[in-house]
N, C-alpha and C. Protein backbone atom coordinates (compact mmCIF):
# COMPACT_ATOMS: atom_id res chain seq x y z
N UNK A 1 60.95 88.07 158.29
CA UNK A 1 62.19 88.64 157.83
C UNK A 1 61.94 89.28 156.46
N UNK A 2 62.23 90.75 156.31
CA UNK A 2 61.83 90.88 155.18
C UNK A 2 63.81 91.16 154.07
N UNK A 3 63.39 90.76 152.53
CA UNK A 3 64.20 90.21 152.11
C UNK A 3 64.56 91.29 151.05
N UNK A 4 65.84 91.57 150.30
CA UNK A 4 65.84 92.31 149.44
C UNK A 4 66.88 92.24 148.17
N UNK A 5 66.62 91.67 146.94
CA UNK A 5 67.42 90.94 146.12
C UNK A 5 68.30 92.33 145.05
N UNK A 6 69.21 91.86 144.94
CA UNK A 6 70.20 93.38 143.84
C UNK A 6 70.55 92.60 142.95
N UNK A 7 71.03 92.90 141.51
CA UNK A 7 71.02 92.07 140.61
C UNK A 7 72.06 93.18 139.85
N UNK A 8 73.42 92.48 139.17
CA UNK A 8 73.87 93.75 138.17
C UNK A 8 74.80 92.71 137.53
N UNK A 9 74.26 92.99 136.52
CA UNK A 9 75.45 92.34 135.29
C UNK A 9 75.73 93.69 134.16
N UNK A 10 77.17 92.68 134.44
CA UNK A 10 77.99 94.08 133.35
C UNK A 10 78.16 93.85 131.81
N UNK A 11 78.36 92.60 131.73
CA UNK A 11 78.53 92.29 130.26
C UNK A 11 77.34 91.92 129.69
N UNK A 12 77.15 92.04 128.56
CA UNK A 12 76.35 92.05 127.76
C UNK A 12 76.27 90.19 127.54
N UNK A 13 77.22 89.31 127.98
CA UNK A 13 76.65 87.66 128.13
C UNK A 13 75.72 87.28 129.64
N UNK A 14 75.98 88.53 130.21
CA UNK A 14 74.92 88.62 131.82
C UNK A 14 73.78 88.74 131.20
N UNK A 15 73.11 88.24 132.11
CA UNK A 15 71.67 88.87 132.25
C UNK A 15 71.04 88.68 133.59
N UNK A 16 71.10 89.97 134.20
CA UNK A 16 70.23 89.67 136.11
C UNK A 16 69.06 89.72 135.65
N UNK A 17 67.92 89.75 134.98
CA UNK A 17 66.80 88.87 134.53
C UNK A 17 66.75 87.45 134.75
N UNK A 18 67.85 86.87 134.11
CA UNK A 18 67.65 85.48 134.21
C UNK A 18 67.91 84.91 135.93
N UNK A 19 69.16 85.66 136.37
CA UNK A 19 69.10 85.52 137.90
C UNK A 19 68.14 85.55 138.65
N UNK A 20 67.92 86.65 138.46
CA UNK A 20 66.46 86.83 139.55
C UNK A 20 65.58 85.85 139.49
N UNK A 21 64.96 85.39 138.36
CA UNK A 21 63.75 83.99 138.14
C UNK A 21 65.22 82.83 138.70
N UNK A 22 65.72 82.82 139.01
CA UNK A 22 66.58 81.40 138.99
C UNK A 22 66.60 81.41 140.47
N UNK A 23 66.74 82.81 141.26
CA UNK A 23 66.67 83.22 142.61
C UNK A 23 64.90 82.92 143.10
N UNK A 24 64.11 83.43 142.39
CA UNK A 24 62.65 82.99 142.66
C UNK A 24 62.39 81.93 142.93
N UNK A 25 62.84 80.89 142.14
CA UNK A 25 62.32 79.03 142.27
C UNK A 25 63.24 78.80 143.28
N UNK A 26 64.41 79.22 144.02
CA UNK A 26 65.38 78.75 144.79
C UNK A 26 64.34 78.91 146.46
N UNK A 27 64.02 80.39 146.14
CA UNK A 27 63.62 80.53 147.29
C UNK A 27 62.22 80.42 147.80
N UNK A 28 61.58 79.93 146.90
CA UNK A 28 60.31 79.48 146.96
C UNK A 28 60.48 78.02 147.59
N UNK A 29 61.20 77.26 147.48
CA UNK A 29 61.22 75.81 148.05
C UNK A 29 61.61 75.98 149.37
N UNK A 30 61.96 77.27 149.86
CA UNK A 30 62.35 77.33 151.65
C UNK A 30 60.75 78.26 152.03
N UNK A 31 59.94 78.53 151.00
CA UNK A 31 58.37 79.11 151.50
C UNK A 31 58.84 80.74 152.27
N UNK A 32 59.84 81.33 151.13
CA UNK A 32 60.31 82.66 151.73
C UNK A 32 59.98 83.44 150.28
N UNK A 33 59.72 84.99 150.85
CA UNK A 33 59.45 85.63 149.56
C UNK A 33 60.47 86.68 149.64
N UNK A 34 60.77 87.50 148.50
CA UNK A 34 61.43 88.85 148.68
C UNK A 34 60.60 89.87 148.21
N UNK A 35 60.70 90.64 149.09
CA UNK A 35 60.09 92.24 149.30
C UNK A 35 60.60 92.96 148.00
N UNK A 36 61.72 93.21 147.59
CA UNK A 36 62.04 93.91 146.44
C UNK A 36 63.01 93.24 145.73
N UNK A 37 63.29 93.77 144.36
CA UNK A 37 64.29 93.60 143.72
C UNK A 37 64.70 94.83 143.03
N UNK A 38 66.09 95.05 143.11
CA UNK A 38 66.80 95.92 142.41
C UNK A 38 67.86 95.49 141.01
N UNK A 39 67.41 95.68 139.79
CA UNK A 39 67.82 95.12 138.59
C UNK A 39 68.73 96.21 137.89
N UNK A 40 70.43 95.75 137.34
CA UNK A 40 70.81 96.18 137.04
C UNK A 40 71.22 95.59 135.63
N UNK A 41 71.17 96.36 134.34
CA UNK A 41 71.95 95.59 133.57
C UNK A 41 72.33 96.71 132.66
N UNK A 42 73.93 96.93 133.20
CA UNK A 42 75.13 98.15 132.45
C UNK A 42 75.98 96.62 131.60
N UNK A 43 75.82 98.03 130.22
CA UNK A 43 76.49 97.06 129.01
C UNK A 43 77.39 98.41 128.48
N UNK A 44 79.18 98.26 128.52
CA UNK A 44 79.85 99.62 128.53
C UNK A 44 80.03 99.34 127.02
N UNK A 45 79.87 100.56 126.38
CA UNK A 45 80.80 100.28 124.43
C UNK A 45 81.44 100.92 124.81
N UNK A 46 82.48 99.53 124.12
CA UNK A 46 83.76 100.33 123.64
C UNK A 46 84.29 101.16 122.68
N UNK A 47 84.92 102.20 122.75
CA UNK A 47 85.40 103.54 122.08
C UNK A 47 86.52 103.34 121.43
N UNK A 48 86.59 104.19 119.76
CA UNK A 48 87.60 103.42 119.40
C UNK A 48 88.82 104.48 119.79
């Protein structure tokens, strides 16, 4: 089965970095890998 991880944090207290490694050790204990990852991290400023 091949696998494919998306990741998007919006605020700037996100981080899909940290997801993704937290998703890695999860799915390593079922002996499954993922084929890709897609990393998002949008941080909007606000305008005054």
């Amino acid at each position: 089965m091949l696998m494919r991880a998306y990741f998007r944090a919006s605020t700037t207290e996100q981080d899909a970095n940290r997801a993704k490694n937290e998703l890695r050790e999860f799915i390593t204990r079922f002996n499954k890998r993922i084929a890709g990852y897609y990393i998002e991290n949008q941080y909007k400023k606000c305008r005054p």
